[in-house]
Protein backbone atom coordinates (compact mmCIF):
# COMPACT_ATOMS: atom_id res chain seq x y z
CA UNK A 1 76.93 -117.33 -33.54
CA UNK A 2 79.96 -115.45 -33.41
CA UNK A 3 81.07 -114.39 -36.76
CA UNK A 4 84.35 -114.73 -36.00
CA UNK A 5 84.07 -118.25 -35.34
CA UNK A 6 83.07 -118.98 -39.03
CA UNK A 7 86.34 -117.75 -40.53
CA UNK A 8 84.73 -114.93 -42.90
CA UNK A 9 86.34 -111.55 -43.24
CA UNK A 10 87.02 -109.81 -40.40
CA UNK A 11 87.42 -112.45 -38.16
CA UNK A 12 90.36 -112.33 -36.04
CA UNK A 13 92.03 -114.15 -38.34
CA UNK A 14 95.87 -113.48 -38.64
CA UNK A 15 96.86 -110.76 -41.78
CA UNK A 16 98.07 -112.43 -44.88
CA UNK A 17 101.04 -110.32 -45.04
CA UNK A 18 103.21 -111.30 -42.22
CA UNK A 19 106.36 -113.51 -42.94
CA UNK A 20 107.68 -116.11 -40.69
CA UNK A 21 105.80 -118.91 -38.84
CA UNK A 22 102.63 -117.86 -37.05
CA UNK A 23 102.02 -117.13 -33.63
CA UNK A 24 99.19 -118.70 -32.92
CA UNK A 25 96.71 -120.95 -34.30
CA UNK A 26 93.01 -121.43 -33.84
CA UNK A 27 89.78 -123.30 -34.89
CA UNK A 28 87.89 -121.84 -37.76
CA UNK A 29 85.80 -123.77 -39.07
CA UNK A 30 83.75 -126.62 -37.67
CA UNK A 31 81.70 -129.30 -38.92
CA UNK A 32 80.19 -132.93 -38.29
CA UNK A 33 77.71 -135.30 -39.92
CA UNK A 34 75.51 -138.42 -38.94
CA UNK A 35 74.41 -141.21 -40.63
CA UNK A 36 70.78 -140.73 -40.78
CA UNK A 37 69.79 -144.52 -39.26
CA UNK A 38 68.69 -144.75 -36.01
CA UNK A 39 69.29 -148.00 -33.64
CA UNK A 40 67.71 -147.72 -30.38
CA UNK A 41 69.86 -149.44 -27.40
CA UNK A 42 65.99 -151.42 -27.10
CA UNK A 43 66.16 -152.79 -30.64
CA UNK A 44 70.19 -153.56 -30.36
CA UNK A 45 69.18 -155.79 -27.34
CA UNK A 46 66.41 -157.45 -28.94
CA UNK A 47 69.03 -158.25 -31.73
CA UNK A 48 71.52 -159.85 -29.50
CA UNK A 49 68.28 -161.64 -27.92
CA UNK A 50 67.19 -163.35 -31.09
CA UNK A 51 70.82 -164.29 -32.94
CA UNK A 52 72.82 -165.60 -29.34
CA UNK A 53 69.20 -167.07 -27.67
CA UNK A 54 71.17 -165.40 -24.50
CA UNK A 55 68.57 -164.58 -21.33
CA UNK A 56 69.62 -161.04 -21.25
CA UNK A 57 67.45 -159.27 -18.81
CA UNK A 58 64.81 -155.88 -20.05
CA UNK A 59 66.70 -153.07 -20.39
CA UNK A 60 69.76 -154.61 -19.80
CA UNK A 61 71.79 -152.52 -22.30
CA UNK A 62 70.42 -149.07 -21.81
CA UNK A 63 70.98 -149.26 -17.74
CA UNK A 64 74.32 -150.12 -17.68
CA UNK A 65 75.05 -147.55 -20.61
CA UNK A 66 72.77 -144.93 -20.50
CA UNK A 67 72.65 -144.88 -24.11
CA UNK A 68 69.00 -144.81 -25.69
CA UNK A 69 69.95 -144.45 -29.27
CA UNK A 70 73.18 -144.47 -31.90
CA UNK A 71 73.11 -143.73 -35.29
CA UNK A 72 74.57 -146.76 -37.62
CA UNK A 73 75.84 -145.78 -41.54
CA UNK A 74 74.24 -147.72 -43.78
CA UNK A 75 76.03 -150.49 -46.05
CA UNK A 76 77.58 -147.77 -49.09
CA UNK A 77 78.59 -145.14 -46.08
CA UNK A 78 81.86 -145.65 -44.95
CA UNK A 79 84.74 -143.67 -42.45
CA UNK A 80 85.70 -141.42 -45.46
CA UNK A 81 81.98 -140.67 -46.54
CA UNK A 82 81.32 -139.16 -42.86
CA UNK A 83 84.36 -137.30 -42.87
CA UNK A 84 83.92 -135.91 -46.16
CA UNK A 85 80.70 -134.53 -45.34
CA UNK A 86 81.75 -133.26 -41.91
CA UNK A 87 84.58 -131.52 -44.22
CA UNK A 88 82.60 -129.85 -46.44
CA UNK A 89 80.75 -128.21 -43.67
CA UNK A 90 84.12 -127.09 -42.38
CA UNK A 91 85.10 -125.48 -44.75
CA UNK A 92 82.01 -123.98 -45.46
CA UNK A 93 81.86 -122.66 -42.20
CA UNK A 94 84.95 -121.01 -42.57
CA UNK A 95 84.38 -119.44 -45.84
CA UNK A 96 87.45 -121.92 -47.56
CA UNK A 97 87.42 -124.17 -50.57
CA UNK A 98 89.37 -127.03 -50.69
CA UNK A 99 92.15 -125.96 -52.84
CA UNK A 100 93.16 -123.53 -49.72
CA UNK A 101 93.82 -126.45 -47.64
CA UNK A 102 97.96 -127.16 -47.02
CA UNK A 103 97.17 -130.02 -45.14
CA UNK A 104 94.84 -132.95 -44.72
CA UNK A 105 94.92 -135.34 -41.51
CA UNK A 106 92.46 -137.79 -41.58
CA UNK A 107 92.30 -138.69 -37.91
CA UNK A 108 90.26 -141.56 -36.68
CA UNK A 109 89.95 -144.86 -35.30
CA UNK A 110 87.97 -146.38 -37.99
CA UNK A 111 89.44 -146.56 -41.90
CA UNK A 112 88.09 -147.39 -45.50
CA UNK A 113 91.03 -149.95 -45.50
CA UNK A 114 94.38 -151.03 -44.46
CA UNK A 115 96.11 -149.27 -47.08
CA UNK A 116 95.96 -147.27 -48.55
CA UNK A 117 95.37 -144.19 -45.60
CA UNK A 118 91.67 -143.21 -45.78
CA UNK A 119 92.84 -139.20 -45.94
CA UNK A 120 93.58 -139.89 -49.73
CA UNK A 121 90.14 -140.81 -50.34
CA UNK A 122 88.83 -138.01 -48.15
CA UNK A 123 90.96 -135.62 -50.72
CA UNK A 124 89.88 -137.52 -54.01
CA UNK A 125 86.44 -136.57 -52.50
CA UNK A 126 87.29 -133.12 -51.78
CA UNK A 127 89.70 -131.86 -54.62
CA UNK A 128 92.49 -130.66 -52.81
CA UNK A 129 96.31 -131.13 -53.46
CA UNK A 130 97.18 -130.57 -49.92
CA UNK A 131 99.59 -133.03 -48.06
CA UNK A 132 97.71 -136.28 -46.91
CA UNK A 133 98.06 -138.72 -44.33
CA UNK A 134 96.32 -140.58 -41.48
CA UNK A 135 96.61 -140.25 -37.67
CA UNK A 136 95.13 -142.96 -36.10
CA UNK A 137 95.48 -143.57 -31.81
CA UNK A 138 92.15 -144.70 -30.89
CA UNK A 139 89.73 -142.10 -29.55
CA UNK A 140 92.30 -139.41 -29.34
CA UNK A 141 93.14 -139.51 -32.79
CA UNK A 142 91.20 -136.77 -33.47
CA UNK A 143 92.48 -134.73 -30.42
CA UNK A 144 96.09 -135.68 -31.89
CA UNK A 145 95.22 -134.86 -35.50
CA UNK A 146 94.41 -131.07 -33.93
CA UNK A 147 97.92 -131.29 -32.36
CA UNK A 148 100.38 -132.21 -35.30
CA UNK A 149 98.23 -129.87 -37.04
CA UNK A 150 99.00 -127.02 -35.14
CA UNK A 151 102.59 -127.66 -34.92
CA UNK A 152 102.85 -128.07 -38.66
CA UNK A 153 101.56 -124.87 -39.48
CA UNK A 154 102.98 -123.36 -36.55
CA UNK A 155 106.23 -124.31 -38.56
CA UNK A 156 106.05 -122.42 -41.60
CA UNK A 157 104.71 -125.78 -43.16
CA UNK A 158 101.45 -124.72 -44.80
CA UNK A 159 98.98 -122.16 -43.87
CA UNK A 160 95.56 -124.11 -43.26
CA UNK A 161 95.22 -127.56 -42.67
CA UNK A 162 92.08 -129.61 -42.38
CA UNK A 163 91.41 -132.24 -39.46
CA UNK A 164 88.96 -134.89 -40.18
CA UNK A 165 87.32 -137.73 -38.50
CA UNK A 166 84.91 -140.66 -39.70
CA UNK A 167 84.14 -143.16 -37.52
CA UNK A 168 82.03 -146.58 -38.01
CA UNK A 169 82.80 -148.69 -34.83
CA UNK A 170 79.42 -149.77 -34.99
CA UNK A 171 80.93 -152.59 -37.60
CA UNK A 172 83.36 -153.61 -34.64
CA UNK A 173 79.91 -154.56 -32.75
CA UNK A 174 79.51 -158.33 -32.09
CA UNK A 175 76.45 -158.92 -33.26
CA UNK A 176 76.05 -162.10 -32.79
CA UNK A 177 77.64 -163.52 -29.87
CA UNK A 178 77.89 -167.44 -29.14
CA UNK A 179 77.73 -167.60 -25.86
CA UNK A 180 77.89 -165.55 -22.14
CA UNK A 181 81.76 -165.00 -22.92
CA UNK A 182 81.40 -163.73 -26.66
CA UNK A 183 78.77 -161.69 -25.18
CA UNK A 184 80.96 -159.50 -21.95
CA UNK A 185 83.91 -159.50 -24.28
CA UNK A 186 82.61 -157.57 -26.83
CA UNK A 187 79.95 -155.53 -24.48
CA UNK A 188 81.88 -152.24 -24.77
CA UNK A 189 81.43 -152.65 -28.26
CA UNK A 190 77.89 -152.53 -27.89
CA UNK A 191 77.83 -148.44 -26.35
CA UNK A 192 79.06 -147.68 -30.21
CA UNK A 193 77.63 -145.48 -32.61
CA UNK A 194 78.86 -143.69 -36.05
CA UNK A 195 79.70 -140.10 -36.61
CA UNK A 196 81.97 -137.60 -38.89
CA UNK A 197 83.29 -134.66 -37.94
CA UNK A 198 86.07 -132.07 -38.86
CA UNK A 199 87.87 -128.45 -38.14
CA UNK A 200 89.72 -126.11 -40.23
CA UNK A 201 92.99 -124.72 -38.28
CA UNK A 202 94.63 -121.55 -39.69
CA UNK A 203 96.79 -118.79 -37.77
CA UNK A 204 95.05 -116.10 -35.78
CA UNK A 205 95.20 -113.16 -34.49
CA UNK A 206 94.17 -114.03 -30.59
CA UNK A 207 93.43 -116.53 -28.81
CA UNK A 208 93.69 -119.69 -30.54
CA UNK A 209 95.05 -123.19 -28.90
CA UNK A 210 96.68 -122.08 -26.00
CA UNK A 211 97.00 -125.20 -24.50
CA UNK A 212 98.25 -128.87 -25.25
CA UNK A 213 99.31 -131.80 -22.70
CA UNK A 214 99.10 -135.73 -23.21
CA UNK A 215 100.11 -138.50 -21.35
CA UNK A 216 100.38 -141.96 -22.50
CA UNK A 217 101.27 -145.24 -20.54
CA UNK A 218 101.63 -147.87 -23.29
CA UNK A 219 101.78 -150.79 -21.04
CA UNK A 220 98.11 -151.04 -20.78
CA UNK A 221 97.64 -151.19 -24.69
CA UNK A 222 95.98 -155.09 -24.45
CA UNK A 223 93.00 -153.63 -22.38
CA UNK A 224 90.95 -153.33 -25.69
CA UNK A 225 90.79 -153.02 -29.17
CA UNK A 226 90.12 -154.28 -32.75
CA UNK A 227 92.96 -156.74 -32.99
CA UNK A 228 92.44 -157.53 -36.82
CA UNK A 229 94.33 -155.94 -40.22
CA UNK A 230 97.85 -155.77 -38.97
CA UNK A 231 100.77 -157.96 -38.88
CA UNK A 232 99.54 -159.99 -35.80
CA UNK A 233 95.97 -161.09 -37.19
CA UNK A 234 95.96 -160.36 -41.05
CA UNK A 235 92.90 -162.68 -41.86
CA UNK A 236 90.01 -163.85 -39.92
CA UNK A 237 86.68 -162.78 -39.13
CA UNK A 238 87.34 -163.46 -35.73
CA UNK A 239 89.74 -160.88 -34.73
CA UNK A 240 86.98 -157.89 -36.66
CA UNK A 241 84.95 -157.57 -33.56
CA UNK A 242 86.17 -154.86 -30.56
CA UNK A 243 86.77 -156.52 -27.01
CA UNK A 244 88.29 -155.58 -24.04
CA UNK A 245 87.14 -155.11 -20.39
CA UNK A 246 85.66 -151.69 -20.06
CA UNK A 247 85.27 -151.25 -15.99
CA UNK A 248 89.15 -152.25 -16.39
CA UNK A 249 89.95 -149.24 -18.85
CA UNK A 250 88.06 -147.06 -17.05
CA UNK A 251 89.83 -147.61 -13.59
CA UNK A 252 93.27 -147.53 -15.73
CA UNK A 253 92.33 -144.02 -16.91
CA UNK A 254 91.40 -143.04 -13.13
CA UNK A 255 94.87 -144.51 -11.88
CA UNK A 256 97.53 -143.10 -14.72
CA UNK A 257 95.56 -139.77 -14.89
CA UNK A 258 95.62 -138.04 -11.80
CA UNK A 259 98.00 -135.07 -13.29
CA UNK A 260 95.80 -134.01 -16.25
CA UNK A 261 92.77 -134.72 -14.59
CA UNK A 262 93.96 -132.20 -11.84
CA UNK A 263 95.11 -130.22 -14.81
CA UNK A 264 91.25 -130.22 -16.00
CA UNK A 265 89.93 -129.44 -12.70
CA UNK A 266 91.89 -126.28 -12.73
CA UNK A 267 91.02 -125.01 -16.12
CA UNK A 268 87.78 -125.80 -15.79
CA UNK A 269 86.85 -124.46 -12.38
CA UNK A 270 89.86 -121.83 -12.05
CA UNK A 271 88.96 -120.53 -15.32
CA UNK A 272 85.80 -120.60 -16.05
CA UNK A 273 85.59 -122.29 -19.09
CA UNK A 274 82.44 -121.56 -21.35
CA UNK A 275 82.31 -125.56 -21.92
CA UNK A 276 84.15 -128.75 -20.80
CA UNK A 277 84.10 -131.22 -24.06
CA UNK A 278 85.25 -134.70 -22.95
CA UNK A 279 85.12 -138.19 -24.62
CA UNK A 280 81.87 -139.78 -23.82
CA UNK A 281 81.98 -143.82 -23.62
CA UNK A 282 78.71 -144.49 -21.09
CA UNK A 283 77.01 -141.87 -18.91
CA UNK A 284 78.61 -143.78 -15.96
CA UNK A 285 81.68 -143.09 -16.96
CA UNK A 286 80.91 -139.61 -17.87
CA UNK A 287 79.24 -139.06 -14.61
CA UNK A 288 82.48 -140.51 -12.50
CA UNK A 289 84.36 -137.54 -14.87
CA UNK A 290 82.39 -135.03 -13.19
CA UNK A 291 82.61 -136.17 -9.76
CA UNK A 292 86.48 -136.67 -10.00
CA UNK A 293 87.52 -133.39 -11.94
CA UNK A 294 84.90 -131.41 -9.99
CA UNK A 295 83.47 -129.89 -13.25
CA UNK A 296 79.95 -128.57 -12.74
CA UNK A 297 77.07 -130.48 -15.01
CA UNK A 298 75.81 -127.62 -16.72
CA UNK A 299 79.84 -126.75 -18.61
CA UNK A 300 79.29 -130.32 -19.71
CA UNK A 301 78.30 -130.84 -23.40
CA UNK A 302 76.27 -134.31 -23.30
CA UNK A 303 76.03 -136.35 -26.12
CA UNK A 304 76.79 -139.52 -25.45
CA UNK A 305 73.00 -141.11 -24.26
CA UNK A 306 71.77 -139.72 -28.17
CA UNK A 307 75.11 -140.84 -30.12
CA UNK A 308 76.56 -143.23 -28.31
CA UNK A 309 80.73 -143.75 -28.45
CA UNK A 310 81.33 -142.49 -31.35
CA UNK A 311 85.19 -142.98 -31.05
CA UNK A 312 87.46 -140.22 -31.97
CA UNK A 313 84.59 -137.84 -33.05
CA UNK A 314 83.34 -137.25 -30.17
CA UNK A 315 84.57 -133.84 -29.32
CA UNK A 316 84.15 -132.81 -32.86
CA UNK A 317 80.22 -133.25 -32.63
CA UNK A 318 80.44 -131.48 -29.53
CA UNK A 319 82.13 -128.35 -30.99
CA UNK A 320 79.76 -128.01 -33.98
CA UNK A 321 77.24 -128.78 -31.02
CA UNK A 322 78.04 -125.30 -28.78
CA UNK A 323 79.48 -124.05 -31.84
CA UNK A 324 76.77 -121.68 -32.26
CA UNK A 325 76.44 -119.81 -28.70
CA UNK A 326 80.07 -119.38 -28.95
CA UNK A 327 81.59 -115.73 -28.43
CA UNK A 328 85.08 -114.05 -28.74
CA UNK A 329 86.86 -114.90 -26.23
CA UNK A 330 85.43 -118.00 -24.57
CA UNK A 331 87.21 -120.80 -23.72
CA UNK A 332 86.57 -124.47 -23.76
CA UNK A 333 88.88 -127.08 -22.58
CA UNK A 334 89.09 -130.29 -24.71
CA UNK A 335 89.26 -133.51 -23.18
CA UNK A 336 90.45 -136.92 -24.76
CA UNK A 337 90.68 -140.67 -23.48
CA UNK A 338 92.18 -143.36 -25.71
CA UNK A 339 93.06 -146.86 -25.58
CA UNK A 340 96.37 -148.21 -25.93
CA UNK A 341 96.12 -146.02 -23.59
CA UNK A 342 96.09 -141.78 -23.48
CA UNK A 343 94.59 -139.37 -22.14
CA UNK A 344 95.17 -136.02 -23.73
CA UNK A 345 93.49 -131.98 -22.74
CA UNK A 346 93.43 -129.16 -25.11
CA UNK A 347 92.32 -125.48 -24.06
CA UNK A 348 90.84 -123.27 -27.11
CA UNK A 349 89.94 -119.84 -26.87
CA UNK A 350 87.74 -118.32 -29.64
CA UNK A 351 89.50 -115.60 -31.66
């Protein structure tokens, strides 16, 4: 790997010395972490099998996902304890300690608890005294973490600010569905799996994040979700588990998305991008990506038939992923789907 990518001296880092708000801002440090359980899509099915008595046919599961395998956290791992590790190898990897951190977004679709937000247990973990507070929009959460981020310290805010991510949807899973109906309502819920991940963002010299664009139609927002912990549901296990209707979300995304997925296919095939890192649900959905954006297989970083959905870390397991091969100069566009619903791209060239 790249030195430069790891943040140690003489990396293309921006001087110290300059005054003002920076010019640009870029990854330097990446890291991620996974439980070490590991459910197979075989066992999960067998599960459902023997607690719902349901006549689910072999292999149900794994052909309509393409997910073999997920990893689950165990009963004392929670959202922060991913993230926390994931953030330690962040730093690491950019040569920081935690007291050099200005601020700390803990970005994810999972949480510790309602309140208070899950970053201040991240930072209890850590030691820092940086500014802390959660960003939470589904599976772009991450994605947006990276953006207010940026804009922060592109600001004159701070100057290094730590993105996090812990996610454990697998405890939105329906385990044990009454009936047929319990069962397709919660069967997106089933293509879940658990992951931490995280990035350091500090100013740099070149390259950086050169590119940011979202759009967001809000109307579609019942489609899916946890409904529980808020005003609307405060109590009742009931409302814990995820549904929704996921061949419904995924035609949503194809409809409202047309202009950044055209935006993609230009990046990605005009510019030669080193990878193409997009949110992973099912490798049918991943697959319908490709054919629609145009984006060749091998740019693709797979991870989803190993992992699973792992929610809003998906793209950071996929950086620390390529993270390695990666050279000065390369570029790799970022792409995020959410519920509620978004769809957001990021382009980020290594300095």
């Amino acid at each position: 790997m790249d030195q430069r990518v790891r943040g140690i001296p003489g990396d293309g880092r921006a001087p110290d010395a300059p005054a003002g708000p920076p010019a640009r801002i870029g990854i330097t440090g990446i890291g991620s972490a996974l439980p070490d359980h590991v459910l197979t899509t075989a066992e999960l099915q067998a599960e459902l099998t023997a607690t719902s008595g349901l006549p689910l046919p072999d292999g149900l599961l794994e052909r309509a996902t393409g997910i073999r395998t997920r990893r689950v956290a165990a009963d004392d791992e929670y959202a922060s304890t991913l993230a926390v590790r994931a953030a330690r190898r962040a730093l690491d990897a950019a040569g920081l300690d935690p007291a050099d951190i200005d601020l700390l977004l803990f970005a994810s679709a999972s949480r510790d608890m309602a309140e208070p937000a899950t970053a201040h247990v991240v930072q209890a973990e850590l030691g820092t005294r940086a500014h802390a507070l959660d960003v939470t929009n589904a599976c772009n959460s991450f994605l947006n973490g990276i953006d207010l981020a940026r804009a922060f310290l592109m600001a004159g805010r701070g100057r290094r600010a730590l993105v996090v991510v812990g996610e454990t949807p697998t405890r939105a899973m329906r385990r044990r569905p009454r009936d047929l109906a319990e069962f397709r309502a919660g069967f997106a819920g089933y293509t879940f799996g658990d992951a931490g991940a995280a990035v350091v963002l500090e100013p740099v010299a070149r390259g950086g994040l050169l590119d940011l664009a979202t759009e967001t139609r809000s109307e579609h927002w019942r489609l899916g979700g946890i409904p529980g912990g808020g005003s609307r549901f405060p109590r009742g296990d009931e409302h814990t588990w995820f549904t929704g209707d996921g061949q419904l979300l995924r035609e949503t995304f194809e409809k409202i998305g047309p202009a950044l997925l055209d935006r993609a296919r230009y990046h990605a095939v005009g510019e030669h991008f080193a990878h193409v890192l997009v949110h992973q649900v099912t490798v049918p959905y991943l697959r319908r990506f490709a054919e629609i954006t145009g984006i060749p297989d091998d740019r693709l970083v797979v991870t989803v038939p190993e992992l699973g959905n792992v929610a809003a870390a998906t793209i950071g397991v996929q950086l620390d992923r390529v993270r390695g091969s990666l050279q000065t100069g390369d570029r790799l566009l970022l792409v995020g789907l959410g519920g509620g619903v978004s769809i957001m791209t990021a382009v980020w060239e290594v300095s």
